[in-house]
N, C-alpha and C. Protein backbone atom coordinates (compact mmCIF):
# COMPACT_ATOMS: atom_id res chain seq x y z
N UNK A 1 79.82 107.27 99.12
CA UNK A 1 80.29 106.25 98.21
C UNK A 1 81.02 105.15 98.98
N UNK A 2 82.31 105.24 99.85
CA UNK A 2 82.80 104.59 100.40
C UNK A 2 83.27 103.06 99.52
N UNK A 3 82.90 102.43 100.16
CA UNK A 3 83.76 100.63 99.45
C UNK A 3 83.20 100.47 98.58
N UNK A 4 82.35 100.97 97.64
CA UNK A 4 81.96 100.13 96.15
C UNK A 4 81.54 101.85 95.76
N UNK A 5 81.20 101.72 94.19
CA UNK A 5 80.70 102.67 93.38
C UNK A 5 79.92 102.28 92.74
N UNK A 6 78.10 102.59 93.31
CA UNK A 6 77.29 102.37 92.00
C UNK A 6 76.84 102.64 90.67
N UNK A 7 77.85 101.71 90.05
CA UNK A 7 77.82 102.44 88.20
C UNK A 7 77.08 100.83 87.85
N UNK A 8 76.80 101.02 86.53
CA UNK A 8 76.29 99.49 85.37
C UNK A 8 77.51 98.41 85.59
N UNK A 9 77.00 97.81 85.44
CA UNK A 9 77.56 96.45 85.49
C UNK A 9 79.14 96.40 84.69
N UNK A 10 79.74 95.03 85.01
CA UNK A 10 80.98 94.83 84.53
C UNK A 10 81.88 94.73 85.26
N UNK A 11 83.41 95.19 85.40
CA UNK A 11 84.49 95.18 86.77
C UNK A 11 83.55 95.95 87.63
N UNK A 12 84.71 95.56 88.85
CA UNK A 12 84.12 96.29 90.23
C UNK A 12 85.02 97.45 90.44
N UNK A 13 85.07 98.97 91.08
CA UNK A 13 85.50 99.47 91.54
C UNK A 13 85.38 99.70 92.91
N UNK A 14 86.03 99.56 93.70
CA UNK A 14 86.54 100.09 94.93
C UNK A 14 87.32 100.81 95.31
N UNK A 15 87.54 101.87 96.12
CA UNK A 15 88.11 102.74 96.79
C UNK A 15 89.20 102.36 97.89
N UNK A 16 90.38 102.49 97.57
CA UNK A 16 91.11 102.01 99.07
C UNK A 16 90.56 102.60 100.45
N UNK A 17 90.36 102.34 101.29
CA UNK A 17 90.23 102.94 102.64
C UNK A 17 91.44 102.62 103.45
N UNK A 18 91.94 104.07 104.25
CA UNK A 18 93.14 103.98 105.11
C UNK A 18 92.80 103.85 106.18
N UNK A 19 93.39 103.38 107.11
CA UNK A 19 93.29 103.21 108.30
C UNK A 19 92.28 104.08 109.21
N UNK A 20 92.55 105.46 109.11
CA UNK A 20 92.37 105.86 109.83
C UNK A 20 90.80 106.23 109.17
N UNK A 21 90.06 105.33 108.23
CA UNK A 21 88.60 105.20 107.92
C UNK A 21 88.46 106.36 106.67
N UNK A 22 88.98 107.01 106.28
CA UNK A 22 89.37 107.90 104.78
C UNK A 22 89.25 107.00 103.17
N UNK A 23 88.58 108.06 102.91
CA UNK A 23 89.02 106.94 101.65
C UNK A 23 89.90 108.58 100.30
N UNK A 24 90.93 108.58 100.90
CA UNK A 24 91.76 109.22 99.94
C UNK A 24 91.31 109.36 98.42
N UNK A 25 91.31 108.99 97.49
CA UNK A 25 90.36 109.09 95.96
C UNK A 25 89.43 109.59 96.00
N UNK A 26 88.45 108.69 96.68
CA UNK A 26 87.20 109.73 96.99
C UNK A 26 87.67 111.28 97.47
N UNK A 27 88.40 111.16 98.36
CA UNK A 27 88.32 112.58 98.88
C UNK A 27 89.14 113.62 97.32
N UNK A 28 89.75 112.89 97.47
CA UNK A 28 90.74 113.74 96.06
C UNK A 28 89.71 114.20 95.10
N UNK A 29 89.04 113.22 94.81
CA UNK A 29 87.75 113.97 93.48
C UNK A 29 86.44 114.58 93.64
N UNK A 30 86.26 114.60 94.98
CA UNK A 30 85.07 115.73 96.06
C UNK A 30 85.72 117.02 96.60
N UNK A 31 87.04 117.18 96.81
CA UNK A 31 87.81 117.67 97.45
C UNK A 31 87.99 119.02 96.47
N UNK A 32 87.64 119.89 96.42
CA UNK A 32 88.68 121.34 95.75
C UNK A 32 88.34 120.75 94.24
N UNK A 33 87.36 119.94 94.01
CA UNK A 33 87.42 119.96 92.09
C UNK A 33 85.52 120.82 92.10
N UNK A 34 85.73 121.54 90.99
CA UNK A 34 84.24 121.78 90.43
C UNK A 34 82.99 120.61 90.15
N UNK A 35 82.25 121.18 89.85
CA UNK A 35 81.17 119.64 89.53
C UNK A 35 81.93 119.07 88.45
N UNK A 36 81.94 120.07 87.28
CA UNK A 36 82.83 119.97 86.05
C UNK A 36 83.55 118.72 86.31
N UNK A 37 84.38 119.30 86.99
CA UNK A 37 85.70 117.88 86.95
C UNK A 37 85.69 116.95 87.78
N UNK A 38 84.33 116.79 88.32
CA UNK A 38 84.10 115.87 89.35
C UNK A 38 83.49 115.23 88.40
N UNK A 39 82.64 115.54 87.77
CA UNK A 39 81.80 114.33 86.31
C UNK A 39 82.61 113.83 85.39
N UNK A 40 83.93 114.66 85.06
CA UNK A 40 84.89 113.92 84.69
C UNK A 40 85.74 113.07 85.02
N UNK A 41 86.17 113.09 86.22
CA UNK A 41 87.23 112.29 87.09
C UNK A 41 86.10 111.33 87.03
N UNK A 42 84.51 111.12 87.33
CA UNK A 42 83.60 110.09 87.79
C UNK A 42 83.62 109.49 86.32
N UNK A 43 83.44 110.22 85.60
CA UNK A 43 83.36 109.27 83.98
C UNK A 43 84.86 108.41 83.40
N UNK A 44 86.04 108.81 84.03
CA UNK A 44 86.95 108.14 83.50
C UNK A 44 86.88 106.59 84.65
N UNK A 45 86.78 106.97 85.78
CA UNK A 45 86.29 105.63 87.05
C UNK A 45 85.21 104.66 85.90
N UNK A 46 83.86 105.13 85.16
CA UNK A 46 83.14 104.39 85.31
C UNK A 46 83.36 103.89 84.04
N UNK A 47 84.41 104.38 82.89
CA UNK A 47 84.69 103.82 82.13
C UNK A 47 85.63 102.35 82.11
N UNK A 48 86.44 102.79 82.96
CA UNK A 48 87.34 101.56 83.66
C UNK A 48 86.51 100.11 83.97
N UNK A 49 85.31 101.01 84.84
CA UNK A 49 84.49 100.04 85.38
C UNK A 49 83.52 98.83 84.14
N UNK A 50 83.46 99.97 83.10
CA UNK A 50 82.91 99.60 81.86
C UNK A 50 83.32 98.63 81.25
N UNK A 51 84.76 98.52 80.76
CA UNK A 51 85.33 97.73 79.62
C UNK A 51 86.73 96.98 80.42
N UNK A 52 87.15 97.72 82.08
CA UNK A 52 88.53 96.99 82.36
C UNK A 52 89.58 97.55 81.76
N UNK A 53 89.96 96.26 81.35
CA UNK A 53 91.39 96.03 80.56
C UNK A 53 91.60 96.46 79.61
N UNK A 54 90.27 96.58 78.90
CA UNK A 54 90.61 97.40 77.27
C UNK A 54 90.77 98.96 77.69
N UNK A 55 90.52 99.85 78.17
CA UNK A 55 90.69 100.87 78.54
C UNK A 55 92.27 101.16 78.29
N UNK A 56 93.00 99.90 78.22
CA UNK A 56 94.44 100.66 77.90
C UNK A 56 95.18 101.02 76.39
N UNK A 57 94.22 100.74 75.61
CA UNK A 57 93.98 100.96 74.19
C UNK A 57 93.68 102.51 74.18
N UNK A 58 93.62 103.15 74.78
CA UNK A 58 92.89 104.45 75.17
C UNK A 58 94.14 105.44 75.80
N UNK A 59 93.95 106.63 75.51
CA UNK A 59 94.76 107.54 76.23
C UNK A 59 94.06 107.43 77.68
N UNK A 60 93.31 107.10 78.29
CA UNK A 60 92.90 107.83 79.67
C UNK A 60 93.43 106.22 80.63
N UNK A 61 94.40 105.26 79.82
CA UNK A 61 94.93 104.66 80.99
C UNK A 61 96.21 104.07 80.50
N UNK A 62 97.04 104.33 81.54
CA UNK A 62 99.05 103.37 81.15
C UNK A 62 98.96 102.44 82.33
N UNK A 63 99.70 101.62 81.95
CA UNK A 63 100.33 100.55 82.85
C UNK A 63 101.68 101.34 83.19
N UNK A 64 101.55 101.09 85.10
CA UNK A 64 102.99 101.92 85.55
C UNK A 64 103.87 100.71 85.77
N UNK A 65 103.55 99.72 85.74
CA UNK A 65 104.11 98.23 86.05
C UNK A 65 103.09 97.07 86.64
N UNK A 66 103.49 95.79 86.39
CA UNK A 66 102.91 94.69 87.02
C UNK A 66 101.71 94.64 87.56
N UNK A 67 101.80 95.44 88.63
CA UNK A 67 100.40 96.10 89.89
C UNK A 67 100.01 96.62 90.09
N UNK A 68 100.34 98.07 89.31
CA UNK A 68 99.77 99.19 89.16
C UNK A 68 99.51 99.74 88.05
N UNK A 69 98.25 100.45 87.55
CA UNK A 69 98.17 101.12 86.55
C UNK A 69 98.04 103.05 87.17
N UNK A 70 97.51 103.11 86.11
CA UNK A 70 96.91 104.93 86.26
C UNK A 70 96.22 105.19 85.39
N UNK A 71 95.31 105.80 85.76
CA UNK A 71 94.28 106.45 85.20
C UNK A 71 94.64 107.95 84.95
N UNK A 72 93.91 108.47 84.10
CA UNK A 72 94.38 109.51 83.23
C UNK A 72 93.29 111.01 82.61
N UNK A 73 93.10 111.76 83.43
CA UNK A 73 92.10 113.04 82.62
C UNK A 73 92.82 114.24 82.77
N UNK A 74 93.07 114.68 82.11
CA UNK A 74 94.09 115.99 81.62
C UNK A 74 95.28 115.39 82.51
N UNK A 75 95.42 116.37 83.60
CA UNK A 75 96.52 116.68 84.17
C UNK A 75 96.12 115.91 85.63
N UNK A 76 94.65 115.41 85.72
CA UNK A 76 94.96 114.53 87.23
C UNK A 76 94.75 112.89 86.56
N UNK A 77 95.37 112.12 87.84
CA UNK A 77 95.99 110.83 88.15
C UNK A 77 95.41 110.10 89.54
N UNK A 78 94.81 109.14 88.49
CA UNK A 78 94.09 107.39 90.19
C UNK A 78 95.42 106.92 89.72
N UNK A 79 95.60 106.04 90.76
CA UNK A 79 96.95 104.58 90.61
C UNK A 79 95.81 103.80 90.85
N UNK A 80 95.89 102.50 90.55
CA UNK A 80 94.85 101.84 90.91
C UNK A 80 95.92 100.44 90.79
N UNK A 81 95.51 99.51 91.36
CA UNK A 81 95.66 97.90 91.49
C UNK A 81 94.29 96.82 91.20
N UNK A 82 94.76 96.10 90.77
CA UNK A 82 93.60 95.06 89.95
C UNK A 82 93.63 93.65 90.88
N UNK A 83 92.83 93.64 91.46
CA UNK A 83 92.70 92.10 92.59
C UNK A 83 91.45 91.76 91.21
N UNK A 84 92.02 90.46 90.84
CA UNK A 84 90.70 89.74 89.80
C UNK A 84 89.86 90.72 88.66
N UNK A 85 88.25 90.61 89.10
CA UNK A 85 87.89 91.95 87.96
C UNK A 85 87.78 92.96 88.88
N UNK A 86 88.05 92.85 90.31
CA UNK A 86 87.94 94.54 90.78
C UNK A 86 89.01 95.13 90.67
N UNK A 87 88.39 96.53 90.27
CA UNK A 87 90.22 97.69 90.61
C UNK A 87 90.16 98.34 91.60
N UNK A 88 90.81 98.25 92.23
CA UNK A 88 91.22 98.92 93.53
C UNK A 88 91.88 100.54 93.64
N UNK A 89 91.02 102.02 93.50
CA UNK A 89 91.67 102.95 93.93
C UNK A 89 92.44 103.37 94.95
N UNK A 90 93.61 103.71 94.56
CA UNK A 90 94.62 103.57 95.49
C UNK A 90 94.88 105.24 96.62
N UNK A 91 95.28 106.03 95.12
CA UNK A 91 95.99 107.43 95.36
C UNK A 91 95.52 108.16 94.03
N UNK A 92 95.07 109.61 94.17
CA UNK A 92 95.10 110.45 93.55
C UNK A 92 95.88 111.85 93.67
N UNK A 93 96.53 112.70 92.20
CA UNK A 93 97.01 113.58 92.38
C UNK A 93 97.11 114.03 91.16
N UNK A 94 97.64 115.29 91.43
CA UNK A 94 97.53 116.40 89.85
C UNK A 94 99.16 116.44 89.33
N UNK A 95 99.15 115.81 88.57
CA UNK A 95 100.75 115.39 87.82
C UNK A 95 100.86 116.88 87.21
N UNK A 96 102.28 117.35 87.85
CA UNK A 96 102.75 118.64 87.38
C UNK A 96 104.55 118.04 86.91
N UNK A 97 104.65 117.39 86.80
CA UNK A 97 105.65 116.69 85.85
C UNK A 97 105.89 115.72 84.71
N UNK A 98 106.71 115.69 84.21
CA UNK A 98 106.84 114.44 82.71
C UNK A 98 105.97 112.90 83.50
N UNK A 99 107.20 112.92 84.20
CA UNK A 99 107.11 111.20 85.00
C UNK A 99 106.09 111.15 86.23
N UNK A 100 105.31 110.12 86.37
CA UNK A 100 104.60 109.91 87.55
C UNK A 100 105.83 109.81 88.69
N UNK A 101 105.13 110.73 90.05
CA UNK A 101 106.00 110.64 90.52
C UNK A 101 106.42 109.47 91.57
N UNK A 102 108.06 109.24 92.00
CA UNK A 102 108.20 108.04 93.07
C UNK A 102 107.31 107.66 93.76
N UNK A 103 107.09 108.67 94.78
CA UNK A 103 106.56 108.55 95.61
C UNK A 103 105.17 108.00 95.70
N UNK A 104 104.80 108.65 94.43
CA UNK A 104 103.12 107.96 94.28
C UNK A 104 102.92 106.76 93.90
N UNK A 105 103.84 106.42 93.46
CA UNK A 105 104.09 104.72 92.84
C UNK A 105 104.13 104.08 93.90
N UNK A 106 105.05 104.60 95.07
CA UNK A 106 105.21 103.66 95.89
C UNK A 106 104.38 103.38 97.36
N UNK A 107 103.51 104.79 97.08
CA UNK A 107 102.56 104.78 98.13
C UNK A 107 101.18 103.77 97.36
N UNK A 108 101.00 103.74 96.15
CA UNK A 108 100.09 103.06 95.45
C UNK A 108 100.58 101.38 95.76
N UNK A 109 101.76 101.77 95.57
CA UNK A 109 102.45 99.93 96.10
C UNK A 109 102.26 99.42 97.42
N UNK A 110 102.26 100.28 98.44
CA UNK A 110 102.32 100.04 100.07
C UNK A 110 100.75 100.13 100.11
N UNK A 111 99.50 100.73 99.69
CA UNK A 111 98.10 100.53 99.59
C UNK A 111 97.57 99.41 99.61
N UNK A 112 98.03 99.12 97.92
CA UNK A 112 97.49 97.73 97.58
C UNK A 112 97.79 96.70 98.36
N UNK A 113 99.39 96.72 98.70
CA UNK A 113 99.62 95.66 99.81
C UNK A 113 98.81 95.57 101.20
N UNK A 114 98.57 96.99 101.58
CA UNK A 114 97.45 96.83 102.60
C UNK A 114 96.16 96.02 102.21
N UNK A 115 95.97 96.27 101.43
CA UNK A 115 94.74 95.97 100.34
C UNK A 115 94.89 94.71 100.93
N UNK A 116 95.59 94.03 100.04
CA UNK A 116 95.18 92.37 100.10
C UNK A 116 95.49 91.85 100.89
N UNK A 117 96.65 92.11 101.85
CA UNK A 117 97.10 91.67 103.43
C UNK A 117 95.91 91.92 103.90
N UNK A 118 94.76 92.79 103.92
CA UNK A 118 93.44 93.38 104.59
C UNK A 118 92.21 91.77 104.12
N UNK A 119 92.25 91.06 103.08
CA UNK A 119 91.45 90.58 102.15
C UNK A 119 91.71 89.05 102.61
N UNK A 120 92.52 89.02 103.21
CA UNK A 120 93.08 87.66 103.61
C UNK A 120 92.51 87.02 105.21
């Protein structure tokens, strides 16, 4: 999969890639999930990809602030950032608490900034 995801038309999704050539999300939803929840984690991505912005009318996405959202299927979590109509996957993880946690917020924050410092 790497830098784009071929789904139908509409926004773009992309995958952050880290430095060290990883693309973290991807790996998170290939990684230790069943097919099961790999067609799910892939159907909530291509819904995003589907409609965007309206998706937050919906349980499967919150706004965490300004630049980040999250995506949402049971108990796992994308952060994602929005450059124009693409969204940018940031970080994934399996929320075992109320609140998303700090840390993931702020590693989703230090991403994206790679992100577009990268785009420039």
């Amino acid at each position: 999969m790497g830098e784009g995801v071929d789904m139908p038309a509409g926004y773009k999704v992309e995958f952050y890639q880290a430095e060290d050539g990883s693309f973290p999300v991807q790996d998170y939803i290939f990684e230790g999930n069943d097919a099961k929840r790999v067609s799910l984690l892939i159907a909530v991505i291509q819904r995003l990809k589907a409609v965007g912005p309206d998706l937050r009318a919906t349980n499967m996405d919150k706004r965490i602030d300004d630049q980040i959202g999250e995506l949402r299927k049971d108990r796992h979590r994308i952060l994602y950032g929005r450059d124009g109509d693409k969204y940018v996957l940031l970080c994934a993880f399996m929320k075992r608490t109320q609140k998303t946690p700090a840390e993931q917020i702020e590693l989703a924050h230090k991403r994206f900034g790679e992100y577009l410092r990268k785009k420039l």
